[in-house]
N, C-alpha and C. Protein backbone atom coordinates (compact mmCIF):
# COMPACT_ATOMS: atom_id res chain seq x y z
N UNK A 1 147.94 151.51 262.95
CA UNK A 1 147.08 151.42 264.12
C UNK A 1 147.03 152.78 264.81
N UNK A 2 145.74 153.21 265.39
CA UNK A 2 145.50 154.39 265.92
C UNK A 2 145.08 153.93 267.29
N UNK A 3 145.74 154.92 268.67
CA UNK A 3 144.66 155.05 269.45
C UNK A 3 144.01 155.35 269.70
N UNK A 4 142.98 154.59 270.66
CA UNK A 4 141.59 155.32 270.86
C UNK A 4 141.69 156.95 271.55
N UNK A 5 142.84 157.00 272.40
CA UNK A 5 143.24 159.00 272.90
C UNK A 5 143.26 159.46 271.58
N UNK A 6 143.59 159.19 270.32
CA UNK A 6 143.74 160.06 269.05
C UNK A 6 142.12 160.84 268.92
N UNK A 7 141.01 159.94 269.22
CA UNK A 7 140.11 160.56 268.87
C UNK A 7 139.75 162.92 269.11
N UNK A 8 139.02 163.10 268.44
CA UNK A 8 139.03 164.56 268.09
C UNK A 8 137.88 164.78 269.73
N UNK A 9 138.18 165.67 269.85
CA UNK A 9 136.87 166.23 270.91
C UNK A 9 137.28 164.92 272.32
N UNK A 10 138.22 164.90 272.79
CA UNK A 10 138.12 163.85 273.94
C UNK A 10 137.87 164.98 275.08
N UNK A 11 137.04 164.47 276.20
CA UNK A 11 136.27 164.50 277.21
C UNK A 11 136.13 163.58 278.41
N UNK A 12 137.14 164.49 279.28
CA UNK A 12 137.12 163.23 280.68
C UNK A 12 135.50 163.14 281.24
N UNK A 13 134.75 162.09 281.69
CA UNK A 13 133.51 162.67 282.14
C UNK A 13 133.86 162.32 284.01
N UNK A 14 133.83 163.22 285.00
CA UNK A 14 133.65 163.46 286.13
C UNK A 14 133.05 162.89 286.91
N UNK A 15 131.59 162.06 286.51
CA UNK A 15 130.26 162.47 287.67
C UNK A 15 129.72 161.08 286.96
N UNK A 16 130.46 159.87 286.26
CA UNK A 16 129.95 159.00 286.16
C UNK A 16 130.42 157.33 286.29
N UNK A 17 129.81 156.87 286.81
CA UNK A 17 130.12 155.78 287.56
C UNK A 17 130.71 154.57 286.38
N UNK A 18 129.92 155.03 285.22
CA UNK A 18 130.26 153.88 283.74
C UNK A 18 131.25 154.14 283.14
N UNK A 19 130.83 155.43 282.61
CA UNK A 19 131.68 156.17 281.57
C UNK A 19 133.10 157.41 281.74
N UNK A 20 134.26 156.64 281.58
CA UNK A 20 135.53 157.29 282.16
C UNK A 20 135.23 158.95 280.98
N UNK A 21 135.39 158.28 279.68
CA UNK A 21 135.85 159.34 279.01
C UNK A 21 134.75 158.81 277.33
N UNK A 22 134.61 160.16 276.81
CA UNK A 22 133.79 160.09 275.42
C UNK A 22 134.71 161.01 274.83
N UNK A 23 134.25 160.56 273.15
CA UNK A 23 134.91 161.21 271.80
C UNK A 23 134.46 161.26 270.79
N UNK A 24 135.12 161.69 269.80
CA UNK A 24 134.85 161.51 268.59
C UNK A 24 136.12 161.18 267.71
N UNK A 25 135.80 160.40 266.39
CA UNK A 25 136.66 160.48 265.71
C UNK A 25 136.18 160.28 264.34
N UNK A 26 136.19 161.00 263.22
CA UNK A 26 135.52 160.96 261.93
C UNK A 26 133.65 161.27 262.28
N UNK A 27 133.08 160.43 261.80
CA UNK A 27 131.71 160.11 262.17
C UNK A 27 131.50 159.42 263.37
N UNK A 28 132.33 158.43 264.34
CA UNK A 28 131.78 157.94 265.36
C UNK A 28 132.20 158.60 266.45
N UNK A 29 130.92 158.06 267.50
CA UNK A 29 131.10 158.21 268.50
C UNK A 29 131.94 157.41 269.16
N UNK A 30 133.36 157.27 270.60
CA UNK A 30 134.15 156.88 271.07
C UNK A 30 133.66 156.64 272.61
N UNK A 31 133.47 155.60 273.36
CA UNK A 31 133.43 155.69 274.42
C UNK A 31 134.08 155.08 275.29
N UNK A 32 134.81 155.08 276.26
CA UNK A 32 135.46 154.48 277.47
C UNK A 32 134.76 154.20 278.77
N UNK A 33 134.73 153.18 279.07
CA UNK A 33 134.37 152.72 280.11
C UNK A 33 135.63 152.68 281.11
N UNK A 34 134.87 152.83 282.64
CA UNK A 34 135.96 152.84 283.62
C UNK A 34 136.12 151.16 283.57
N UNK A 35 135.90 150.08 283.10
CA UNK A 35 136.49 148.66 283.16
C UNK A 35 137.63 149.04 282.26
N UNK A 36 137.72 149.97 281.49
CA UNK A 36 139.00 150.11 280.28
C UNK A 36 138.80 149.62 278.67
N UNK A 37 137.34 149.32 278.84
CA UNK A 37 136.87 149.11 277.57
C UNK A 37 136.58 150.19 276.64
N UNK A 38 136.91 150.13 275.20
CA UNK A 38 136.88 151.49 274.51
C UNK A 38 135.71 150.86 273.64
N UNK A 39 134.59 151.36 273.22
CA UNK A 39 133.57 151.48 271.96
C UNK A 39 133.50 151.89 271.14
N UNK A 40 133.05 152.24 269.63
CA UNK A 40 132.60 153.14 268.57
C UNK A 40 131.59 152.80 268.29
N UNK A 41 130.97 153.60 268.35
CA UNK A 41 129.17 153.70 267.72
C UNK A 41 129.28 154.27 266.57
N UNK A 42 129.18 153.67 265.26
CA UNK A 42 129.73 154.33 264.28
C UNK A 42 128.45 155.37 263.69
N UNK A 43 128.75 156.46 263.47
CA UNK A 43 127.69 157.34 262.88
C UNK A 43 126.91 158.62 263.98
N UNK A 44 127.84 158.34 265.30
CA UNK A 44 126.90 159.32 266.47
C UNK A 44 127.70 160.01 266.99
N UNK A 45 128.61 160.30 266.52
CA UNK A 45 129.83 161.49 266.58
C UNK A 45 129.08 162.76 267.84
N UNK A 46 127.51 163.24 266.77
CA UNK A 46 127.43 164.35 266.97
C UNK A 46 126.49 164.00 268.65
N UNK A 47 126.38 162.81 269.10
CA UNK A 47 125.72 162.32 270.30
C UNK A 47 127.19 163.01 271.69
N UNK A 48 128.32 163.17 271.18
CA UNK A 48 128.85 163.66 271.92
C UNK A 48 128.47 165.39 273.06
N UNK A 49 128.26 165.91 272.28
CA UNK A 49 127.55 166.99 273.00
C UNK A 49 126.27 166.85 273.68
N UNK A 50 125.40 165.88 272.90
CA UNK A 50 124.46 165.49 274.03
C UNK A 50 124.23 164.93 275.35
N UNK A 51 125.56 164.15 275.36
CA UNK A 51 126.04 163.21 276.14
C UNK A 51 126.62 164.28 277.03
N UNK A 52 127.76 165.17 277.14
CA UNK A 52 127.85 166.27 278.13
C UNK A 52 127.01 166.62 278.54
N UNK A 53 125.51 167.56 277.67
CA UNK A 53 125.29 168.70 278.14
C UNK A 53 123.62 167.58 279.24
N UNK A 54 124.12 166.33 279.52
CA UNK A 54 122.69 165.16 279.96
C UNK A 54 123.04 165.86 281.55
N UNK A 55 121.96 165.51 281.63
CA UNK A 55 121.64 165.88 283.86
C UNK A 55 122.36 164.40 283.98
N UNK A 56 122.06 163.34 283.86
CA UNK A 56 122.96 161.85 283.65
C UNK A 56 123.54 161.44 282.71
N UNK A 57 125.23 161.38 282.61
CA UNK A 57 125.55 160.62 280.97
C UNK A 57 125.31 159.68 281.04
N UNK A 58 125.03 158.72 282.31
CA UNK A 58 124.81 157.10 282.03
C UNK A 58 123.26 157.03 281.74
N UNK A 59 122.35 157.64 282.17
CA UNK A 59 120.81 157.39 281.79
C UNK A 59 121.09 157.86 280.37
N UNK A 60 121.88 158.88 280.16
CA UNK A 60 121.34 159.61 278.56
C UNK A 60 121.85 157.87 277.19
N UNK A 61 123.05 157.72 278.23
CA UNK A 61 123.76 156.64 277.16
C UNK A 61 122.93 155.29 277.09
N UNK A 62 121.75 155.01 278.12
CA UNK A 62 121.55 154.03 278.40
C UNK A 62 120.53 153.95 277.63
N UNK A 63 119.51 155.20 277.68
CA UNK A 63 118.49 155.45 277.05
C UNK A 63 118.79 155.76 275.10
N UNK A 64 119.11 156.38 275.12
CA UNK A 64 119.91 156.78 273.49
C UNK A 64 121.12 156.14 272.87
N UNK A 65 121.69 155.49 273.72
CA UNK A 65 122.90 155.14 272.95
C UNK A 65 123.48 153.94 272.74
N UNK A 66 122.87 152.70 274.08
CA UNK A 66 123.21 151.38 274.42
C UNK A 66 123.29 150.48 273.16
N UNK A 67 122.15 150.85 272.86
CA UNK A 67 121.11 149.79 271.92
C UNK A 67 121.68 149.87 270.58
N UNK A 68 122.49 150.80 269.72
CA UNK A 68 122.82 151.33 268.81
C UNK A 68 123.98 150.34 268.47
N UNK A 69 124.35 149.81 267.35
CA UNK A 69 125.62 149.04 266.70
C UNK A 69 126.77 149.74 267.10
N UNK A 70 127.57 148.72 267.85
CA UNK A 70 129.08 149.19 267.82
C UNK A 70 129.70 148.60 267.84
N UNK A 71 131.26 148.64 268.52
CA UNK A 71 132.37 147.96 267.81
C UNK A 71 133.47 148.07 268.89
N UNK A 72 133.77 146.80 270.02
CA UNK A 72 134.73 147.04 270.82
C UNK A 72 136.06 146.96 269.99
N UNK A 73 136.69 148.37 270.34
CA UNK A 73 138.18 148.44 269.86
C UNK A 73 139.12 148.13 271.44
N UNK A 74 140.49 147.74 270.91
CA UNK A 74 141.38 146.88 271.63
C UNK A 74 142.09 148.46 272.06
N UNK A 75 143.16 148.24 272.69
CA UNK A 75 144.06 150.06 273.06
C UNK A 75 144.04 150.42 272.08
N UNK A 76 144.64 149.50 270.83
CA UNK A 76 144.52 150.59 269.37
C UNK A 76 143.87 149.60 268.30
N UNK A 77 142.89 150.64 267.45
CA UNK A 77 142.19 150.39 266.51
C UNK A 77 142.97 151.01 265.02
N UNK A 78 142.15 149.89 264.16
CA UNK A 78 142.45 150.75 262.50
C UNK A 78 142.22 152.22 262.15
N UNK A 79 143.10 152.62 261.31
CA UNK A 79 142.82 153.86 260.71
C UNK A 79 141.72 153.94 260.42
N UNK A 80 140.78 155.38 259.96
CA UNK A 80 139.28 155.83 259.06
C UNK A 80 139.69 154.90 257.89
């Protein structure tokens, strides 16, 4: 079992009311919610930099990223 902090590229985000913290790990994208819920969007790894460099990460995530297949992980998830 891995935790979701293992992920590569972690990123506290500051300035948003949803989203505590984003990542990466392999190909997916990692996301944390301030409820303490962790996500993987599997395959949008590289949505991480987009997601920083947004005027809003919650409009950018809401608009680009909501809708996309993912996968609530528990504190710790399976290995790649």
């Amino acid at each position: 079992m891995v935790n979701p902090y293992d992920a590569k590229r972690w990123h506290e985000i500051t300035d948003s009311s949803m989203i505590k913290s984003v990542g990466s790990r392999g190909k997916d994208l990692i996301v944390e919610f301030h409820s303490g819920d962790f996500y993987a969007y599997p395959g949008l790894a590289d949505e991480v930099d987009s997601l920083l460099a947004a005027e809003s990460v919650g409009k950018y995530f809401h608009q680009q990223i909501r809708h996309q297949p993912c996968l609530k992980l528990g504190l710790e998830w399976p290995d790649e």
